[in-house]
PDB file of N, CA and C in Angstrom:
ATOM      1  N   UNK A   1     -53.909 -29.904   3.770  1.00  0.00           N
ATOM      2  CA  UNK A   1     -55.215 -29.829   4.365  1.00  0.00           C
ATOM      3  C   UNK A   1     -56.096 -28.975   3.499  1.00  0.00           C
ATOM      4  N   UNK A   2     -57.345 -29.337   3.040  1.00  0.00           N
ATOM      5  CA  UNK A   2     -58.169 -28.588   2.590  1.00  0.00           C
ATOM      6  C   UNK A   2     -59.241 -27.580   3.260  1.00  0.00           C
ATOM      7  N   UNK A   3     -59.184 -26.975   2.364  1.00  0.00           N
ATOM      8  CA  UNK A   3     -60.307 -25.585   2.493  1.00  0.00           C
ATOM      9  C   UNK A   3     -61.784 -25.752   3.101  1.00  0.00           C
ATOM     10  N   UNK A   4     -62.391 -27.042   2.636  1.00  0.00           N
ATOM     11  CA  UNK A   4     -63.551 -27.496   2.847  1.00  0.00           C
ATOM     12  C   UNK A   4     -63.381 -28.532   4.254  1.00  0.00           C
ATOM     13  N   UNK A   5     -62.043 -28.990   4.438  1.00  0.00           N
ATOM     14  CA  UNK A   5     -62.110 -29.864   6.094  1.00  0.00           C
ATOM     15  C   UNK A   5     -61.673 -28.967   7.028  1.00  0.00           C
ATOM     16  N   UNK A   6     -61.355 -27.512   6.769  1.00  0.00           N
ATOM     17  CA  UNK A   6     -60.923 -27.096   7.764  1.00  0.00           C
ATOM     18  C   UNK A   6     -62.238 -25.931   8.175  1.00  0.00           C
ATOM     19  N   UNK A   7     -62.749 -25.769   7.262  1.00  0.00           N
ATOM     20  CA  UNK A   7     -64.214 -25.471   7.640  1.00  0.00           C
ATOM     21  C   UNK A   7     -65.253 -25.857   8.507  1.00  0.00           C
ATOM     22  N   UNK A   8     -65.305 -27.099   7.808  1.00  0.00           N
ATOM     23  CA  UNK A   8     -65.601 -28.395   8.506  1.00  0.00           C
ATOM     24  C   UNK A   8     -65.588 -28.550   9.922  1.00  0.00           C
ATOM     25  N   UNK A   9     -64.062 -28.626  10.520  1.00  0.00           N
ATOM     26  CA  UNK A   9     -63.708 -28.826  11.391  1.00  0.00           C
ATOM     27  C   UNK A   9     -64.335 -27.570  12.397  1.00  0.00           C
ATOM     28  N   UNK A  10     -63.763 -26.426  11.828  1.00  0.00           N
ATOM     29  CA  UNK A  10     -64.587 -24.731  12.618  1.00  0.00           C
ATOM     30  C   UNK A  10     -66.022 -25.476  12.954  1.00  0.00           C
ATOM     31  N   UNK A  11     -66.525 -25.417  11.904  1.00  0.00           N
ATOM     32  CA  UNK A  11     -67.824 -25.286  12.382  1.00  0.00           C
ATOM     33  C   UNK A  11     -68.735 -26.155  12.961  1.00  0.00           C
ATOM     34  N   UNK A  12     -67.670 -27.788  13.275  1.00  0.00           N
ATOM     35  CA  UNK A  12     -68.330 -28.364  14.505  1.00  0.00           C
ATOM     36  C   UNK A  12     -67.642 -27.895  16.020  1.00  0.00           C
ATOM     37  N   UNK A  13     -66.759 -27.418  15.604  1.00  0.00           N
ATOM     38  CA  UNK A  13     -66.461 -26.695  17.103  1.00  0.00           C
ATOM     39  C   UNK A  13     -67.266 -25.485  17.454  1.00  0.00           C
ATOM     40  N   UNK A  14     -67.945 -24.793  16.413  1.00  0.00           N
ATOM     41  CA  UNK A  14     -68.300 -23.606  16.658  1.00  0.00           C
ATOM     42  C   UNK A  14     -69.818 -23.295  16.791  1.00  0.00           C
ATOM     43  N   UNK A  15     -70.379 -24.292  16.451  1.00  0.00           N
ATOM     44  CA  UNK A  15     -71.449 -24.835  16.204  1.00  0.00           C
ATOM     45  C   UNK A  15     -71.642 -25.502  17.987  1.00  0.00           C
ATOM     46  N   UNK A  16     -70.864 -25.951  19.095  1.00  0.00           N
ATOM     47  CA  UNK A  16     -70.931 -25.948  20.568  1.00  0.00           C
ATOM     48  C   UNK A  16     -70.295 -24.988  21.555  1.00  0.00           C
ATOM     49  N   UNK A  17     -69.929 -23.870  20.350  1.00  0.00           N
ATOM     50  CA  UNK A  17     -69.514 -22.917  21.229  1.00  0.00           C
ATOM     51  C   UNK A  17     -70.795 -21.972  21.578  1.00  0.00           C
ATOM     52  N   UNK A  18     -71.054 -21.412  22.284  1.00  0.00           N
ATOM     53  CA  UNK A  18     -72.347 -20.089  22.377  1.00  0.00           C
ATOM     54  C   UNK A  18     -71.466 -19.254  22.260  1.00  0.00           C
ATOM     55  N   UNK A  19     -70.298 -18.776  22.271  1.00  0.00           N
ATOM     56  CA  UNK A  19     -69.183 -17.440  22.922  1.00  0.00           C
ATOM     57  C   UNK A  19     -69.710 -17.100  21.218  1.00  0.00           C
ATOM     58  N   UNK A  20     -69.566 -18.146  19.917  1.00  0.00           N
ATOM     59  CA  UNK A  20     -69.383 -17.778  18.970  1.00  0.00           C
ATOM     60  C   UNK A  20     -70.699 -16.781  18.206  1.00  0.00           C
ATOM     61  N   UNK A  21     -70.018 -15.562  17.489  1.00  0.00           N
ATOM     62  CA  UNK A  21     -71.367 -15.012  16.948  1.00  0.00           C
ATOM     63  C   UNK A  21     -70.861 -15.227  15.598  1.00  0.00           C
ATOM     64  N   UNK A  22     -72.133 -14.666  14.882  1.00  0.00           N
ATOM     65  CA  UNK A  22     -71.998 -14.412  13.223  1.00  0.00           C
ATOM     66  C   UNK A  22     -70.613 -13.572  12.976  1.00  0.00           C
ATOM     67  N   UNK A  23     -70.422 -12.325  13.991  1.00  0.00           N
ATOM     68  CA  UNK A  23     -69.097 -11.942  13.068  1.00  0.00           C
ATOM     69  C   UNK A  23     -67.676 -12.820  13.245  1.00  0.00           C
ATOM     70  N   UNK A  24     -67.415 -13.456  14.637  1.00  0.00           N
ATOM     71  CA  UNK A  24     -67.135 -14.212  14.500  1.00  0.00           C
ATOM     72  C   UNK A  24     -66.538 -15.264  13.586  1.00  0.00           C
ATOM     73  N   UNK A  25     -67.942 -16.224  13.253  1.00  0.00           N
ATOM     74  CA  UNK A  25     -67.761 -16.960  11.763  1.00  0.00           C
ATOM     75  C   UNK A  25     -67.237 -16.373  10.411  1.00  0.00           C
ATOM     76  N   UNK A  26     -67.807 -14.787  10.530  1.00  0.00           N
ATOM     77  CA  UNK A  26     -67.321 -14.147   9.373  1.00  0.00           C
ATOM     78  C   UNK A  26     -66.328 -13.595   9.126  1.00  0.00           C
ATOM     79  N   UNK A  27     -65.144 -13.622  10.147  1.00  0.00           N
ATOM     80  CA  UNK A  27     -63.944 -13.430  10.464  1.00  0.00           C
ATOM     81  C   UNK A  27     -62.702 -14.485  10.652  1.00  0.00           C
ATOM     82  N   UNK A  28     -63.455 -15.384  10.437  1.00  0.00           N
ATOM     83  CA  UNK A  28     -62.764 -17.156  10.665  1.00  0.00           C
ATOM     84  C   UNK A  28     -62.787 -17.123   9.360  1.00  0.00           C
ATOM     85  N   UNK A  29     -63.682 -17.015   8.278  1.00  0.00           N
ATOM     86  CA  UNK A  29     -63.880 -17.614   6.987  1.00  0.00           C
ATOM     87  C   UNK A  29     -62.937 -16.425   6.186  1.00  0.00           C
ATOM     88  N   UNK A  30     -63.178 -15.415   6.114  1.00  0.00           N
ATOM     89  CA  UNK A  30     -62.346 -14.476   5.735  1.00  0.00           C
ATOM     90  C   UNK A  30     -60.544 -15.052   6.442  1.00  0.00           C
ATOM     91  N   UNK A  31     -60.306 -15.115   6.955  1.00  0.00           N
ATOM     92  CA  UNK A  31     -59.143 -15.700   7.306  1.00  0.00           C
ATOM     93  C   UNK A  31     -58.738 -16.894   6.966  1.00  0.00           C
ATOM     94  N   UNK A  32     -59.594 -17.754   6.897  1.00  0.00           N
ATOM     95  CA  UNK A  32     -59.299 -18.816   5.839  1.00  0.00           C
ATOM     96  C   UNK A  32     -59.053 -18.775   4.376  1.00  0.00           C
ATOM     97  N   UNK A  33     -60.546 -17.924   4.085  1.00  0.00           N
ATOM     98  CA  UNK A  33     -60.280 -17.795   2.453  1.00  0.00           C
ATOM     99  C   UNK A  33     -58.594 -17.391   2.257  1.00  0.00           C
ATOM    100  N   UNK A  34     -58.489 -15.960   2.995  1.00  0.00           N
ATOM    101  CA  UNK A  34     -57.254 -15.280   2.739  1.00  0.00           C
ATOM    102  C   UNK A  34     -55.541 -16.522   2.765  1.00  0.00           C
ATOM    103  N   UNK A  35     -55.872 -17.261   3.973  1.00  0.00           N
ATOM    104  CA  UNK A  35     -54.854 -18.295   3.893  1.00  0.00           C
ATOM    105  C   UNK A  35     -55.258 -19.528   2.132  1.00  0.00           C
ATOM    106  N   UNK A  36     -56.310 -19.640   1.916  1.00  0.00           N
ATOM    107  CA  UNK A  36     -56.853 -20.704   0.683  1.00  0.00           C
ATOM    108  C   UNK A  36     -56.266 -19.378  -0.718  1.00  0.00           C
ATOM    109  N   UNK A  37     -56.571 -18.486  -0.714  1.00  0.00           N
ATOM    110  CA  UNK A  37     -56.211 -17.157  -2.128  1.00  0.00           C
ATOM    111  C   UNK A  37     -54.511 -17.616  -2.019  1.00  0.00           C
ATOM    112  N   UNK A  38     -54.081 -17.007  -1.346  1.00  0.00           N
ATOM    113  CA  UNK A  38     -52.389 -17.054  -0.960  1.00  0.00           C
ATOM    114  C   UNK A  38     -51.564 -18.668  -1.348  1.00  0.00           C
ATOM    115  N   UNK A  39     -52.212 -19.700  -1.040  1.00  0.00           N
ATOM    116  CA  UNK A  39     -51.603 -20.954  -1.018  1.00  0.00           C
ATOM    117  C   UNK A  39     -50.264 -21.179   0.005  1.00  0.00           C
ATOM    118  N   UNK A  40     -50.411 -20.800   1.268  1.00  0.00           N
ATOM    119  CA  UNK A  40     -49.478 -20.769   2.118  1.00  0.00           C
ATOM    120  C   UNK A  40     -49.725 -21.455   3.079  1.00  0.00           C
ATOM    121  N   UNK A  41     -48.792 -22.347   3.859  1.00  0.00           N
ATOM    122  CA  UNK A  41     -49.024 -23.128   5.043  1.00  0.00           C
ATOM    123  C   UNK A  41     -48.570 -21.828   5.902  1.00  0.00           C
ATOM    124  N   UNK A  42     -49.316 -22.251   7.073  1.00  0.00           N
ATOM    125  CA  UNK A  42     -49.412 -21.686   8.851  1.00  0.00           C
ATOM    126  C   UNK A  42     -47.962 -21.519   9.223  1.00  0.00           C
ATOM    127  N   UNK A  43     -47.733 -20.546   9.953  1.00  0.00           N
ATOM    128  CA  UNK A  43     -48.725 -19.075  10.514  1.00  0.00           C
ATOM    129  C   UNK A  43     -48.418 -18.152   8.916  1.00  0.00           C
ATOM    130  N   UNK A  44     -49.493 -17.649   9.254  1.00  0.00           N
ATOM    131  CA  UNK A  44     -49.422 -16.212   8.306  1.00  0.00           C
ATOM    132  C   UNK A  44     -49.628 -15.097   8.632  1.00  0.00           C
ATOM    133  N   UNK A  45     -48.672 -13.921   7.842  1.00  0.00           N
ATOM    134  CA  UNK A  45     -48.766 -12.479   8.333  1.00  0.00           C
ATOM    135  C   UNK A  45     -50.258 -11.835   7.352  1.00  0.00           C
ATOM    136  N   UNK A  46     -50.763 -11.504   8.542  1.00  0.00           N
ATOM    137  CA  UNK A  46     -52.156 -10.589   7.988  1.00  0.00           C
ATOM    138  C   UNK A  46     -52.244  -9.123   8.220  1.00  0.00           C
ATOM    139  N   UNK A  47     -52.626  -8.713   7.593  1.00  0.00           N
ATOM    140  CA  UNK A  47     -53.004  -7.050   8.017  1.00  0.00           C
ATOM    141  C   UNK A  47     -54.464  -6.994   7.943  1.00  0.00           C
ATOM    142  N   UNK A  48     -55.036  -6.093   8.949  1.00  0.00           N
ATOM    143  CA  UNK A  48     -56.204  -5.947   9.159  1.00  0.00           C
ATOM    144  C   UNK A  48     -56.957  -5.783   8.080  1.00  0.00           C
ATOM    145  N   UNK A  49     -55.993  -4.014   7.516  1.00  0.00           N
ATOM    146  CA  UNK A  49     -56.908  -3.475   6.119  1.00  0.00           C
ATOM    147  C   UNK A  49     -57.175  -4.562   5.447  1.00  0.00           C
ATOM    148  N   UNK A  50     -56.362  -5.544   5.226  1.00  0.00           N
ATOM    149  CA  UNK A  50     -56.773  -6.901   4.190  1.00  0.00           C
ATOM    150  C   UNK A  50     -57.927  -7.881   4.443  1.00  0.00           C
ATOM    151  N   UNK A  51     -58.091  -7.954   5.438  1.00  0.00           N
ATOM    152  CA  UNK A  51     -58.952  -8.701   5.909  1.00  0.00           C
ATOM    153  C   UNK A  51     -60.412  -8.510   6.505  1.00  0.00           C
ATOM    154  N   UNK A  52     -60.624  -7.174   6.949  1.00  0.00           N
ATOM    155  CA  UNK A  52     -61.485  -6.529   7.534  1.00  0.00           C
ATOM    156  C   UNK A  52     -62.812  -6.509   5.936  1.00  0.00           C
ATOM    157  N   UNK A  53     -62.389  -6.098   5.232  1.00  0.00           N
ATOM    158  CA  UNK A  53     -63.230  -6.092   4.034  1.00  0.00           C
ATOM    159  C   UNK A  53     -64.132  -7.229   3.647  1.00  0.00           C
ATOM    160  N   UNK A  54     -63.346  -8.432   3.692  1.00  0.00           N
ATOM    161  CA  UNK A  54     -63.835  -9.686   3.497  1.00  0.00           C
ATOM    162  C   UNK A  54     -64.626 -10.071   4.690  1.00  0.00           C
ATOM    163  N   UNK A  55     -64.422  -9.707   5.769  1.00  0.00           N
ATOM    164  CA  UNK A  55     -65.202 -10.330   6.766  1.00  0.00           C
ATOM    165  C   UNK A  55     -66.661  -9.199   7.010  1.00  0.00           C
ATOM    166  N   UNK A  56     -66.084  -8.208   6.080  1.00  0.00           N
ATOM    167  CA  UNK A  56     -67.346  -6.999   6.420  1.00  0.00           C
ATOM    168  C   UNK A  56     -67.413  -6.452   7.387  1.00  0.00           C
ATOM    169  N   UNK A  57     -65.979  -5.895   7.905  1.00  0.00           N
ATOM    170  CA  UNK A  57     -66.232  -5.448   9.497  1.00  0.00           C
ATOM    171  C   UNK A  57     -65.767  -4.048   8.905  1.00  0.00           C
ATOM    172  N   UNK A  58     -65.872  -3.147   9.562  1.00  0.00           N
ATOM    173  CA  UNK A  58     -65.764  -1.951   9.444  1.00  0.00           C
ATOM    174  C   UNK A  58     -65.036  -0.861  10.187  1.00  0.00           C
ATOM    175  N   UNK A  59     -65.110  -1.683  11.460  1.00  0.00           N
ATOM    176  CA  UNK A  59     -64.757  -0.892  12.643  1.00  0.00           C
ATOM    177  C   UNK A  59     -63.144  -1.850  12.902  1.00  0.00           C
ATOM    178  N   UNK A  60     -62.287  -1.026  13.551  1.00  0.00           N
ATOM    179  CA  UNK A  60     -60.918  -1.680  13.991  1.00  0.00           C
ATOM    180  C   UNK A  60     -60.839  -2.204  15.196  1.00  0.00           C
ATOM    181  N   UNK A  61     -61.837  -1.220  15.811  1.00  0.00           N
ATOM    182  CA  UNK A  61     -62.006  -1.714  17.403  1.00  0.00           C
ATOM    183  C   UNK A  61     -62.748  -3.355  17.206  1.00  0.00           C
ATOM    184  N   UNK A  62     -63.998  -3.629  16.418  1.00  0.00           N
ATOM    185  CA  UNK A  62     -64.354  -4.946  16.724  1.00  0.00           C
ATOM    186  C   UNK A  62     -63.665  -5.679  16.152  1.00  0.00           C
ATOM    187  N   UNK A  63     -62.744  -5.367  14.655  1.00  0.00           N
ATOM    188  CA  UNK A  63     -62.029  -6.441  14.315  1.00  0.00           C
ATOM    189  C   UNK A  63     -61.019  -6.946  15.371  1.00  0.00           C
ATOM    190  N   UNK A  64     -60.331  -5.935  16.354  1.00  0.00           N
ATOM    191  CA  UNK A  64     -59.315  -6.662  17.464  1.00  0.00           C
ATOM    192  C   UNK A  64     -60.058  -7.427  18.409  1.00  0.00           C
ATOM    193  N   UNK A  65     -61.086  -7.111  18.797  1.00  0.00           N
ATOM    194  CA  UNK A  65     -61.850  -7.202  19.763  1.00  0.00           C
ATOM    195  C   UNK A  65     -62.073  -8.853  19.149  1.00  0.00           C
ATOM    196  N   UNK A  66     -62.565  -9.577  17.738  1.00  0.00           N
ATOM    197  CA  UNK A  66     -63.236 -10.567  17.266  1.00  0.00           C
ATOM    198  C   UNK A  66     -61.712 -11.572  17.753  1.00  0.00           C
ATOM    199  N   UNK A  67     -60.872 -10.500  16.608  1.00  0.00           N
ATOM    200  CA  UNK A  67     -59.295 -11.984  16.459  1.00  0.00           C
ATOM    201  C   UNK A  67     -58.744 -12.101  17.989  1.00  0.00           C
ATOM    202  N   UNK A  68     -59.159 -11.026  18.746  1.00  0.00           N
ATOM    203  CA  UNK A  68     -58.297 -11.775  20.130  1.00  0.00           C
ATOM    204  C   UNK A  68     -59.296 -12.909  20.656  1.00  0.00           C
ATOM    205  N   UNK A  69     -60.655 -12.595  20.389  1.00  0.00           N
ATOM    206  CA  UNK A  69     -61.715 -13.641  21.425  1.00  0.00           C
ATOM    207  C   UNK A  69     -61.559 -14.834  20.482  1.00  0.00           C
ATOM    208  N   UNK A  70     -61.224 -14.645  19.263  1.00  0.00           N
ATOM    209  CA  UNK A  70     -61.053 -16.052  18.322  1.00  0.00           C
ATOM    210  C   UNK A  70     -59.786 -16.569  19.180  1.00  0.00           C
ATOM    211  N   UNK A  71     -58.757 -16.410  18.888  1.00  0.00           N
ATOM    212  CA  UNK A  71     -57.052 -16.628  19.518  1.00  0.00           C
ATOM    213  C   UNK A  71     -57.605 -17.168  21.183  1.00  0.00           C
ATOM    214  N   UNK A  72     -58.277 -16.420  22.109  1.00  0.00           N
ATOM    215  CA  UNK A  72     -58.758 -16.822  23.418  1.00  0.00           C
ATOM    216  C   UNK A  72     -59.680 -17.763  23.453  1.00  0.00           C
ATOM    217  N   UNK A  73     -60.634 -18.615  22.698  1.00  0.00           N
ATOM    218  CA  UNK A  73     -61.365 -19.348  22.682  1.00  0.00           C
ATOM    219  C   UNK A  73     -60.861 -20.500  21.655  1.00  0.00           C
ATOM    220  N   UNK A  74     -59.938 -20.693  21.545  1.00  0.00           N
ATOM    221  CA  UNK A  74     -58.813 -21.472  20.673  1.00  0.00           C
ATOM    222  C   UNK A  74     -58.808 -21.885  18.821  1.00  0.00           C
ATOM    223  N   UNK A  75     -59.401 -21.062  18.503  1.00  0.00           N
ATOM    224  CA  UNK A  75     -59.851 -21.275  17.102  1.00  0.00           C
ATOM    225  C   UNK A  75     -58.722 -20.720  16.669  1.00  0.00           C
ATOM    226  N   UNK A  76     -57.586 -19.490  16.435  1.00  0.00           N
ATOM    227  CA  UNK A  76     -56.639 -19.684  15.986  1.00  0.00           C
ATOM    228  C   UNK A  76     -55.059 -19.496  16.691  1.00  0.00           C
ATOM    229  N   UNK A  77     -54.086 -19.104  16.454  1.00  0.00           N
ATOM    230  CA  UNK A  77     -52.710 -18.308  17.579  1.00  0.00           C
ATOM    231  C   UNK A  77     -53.041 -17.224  16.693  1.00  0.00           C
ATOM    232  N   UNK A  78     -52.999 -15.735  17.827  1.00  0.00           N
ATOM    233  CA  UNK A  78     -52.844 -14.999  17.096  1.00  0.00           C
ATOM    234  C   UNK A  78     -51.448 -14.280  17.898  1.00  0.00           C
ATOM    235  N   UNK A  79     -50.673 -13.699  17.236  1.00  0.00           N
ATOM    236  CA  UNK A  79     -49.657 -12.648  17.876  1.00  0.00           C
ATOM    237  C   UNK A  79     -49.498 -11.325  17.270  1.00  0.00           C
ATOM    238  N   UNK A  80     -50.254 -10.546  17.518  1.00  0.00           N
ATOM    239  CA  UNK A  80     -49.876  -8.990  17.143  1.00  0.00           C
ATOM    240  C   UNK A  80     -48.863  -8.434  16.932  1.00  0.00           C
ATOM    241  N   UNK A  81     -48.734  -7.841  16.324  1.00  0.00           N
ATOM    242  CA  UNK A  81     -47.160  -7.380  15.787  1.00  0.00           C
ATOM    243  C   UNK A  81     -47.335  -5.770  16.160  1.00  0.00           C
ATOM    244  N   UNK A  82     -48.367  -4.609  16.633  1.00  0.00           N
ATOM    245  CA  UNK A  82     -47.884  -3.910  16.996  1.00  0.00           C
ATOM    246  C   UNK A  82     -47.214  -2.574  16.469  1.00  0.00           C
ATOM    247  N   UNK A  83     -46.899  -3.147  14.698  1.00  0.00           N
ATOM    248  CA  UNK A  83     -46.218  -1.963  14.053  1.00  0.00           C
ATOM    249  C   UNK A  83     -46.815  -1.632  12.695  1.00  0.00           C
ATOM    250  N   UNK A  84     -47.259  -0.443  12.779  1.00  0.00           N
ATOM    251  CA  UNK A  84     -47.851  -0.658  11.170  1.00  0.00           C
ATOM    252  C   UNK A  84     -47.013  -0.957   9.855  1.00  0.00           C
ATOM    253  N   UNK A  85     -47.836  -1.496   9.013  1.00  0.00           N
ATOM    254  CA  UNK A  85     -47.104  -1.777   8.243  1.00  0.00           C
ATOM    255  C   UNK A  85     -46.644  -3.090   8.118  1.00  0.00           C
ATOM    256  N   UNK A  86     -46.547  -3.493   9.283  1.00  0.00           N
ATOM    257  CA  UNK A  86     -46.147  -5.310   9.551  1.00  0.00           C
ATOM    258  C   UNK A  86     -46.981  -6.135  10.323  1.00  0.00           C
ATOM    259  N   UNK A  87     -47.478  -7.410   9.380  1.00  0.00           N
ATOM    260  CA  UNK A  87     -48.422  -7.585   9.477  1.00  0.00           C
ATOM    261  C   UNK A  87     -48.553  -8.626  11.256  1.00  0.00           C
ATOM    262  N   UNK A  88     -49.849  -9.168  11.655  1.00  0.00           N
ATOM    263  CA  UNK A  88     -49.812 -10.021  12.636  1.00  0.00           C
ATOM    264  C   UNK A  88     -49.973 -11.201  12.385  1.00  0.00           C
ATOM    265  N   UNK A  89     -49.245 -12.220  13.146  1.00  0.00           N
ATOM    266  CA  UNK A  89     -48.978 -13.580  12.746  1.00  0.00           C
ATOM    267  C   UNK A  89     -50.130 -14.567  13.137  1.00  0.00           C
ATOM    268  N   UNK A  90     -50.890 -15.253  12.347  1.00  0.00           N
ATOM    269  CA  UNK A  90     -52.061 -15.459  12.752  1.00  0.00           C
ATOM    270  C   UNK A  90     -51.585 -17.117  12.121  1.00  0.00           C
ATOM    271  N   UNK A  91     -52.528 -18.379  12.741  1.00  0.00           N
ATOM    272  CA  UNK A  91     -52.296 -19.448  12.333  1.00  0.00           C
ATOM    273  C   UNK A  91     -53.952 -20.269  12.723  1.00  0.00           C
ATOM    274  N   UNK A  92     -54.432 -20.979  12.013  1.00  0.00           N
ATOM    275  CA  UNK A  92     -55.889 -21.441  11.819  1.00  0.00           C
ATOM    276  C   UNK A  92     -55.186 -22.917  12.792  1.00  0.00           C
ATOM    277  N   UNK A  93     -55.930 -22.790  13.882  1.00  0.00           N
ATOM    278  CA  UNK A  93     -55.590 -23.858  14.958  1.00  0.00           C
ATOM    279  C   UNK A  93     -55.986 -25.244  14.332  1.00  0.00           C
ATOM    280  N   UNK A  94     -57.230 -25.744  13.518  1.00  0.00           N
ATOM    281  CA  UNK A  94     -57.028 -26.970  12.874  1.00  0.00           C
ATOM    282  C   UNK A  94     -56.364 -27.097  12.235  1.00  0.00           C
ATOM    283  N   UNK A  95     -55.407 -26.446  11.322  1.00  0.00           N
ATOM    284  CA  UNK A  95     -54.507 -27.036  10.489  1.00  0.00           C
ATOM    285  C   UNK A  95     -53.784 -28.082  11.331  1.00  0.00           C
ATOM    286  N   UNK A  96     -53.448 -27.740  12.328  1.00  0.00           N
ATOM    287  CA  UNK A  96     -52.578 -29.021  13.156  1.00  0.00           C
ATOM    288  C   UNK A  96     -53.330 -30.169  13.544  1.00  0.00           C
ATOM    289  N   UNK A  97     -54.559 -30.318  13.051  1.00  0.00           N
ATOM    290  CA  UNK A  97     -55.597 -31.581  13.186  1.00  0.00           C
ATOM    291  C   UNK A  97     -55.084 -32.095  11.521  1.00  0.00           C
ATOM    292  N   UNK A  98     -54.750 -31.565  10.457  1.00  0.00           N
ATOM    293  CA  UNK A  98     -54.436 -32.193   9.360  1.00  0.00           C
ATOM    294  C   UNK A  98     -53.226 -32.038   8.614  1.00  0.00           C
ATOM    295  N   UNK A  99     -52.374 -32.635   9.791  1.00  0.00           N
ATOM    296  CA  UNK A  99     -50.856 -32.520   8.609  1.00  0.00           C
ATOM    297  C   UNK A  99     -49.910 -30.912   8.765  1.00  0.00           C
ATOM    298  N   UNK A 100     -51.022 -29.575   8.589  1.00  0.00           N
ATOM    299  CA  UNK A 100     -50.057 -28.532   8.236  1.00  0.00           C
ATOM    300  C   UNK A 100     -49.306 -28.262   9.274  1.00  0.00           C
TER     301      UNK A 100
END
């Protein structure tokens, strides 16, 4: 599945969501890129510090606050892991619209 259909796909779903904001989107795409850099099929272990940068978030509280309302509004699975150091298992819910 590509980088550009799974975009695609986000952003006609997200594009009829209202729940969705800009950080939001900017936390979906950062999570994509990070799965597109890596070359890894679904689920993947993420760590915040890694990801928080790219999406430009700053704060820890809104980054949990974004990936659980993403995971609750079905854009990805997320499962927290809870321990530092090890990351949380996160999986981009269209991939299973293409093959991955």
């Amino acid at each position: 599945m590509g980088y550009s259909m799974l975009l695609d796909l986000f952003f006609q779903k997200a594009s009829t969501d209202a729940r969705i904001s800009i950080a939001h989107i900017g936390l979906y795409v950062a999570l994509l890129q990070n799965w597109k850099e890596d070359e890894l099929t679904a689920p993947k272990l993420i760590s915040a510090l890694t990801i928080m940068p790219k999406a430009k978030i700053s704060s820890t509280a809104t980054y949990h606050r974004l990936i659980r309302e993403l995971d609750e509004y079905g854009f990805i699975d997320y499962e927290p892991s809870y321990y530092k150091g090890f990351g949380s298992r996160v999986k981009l819910k269209f991939m299973n619209n293409c093959g991955q």
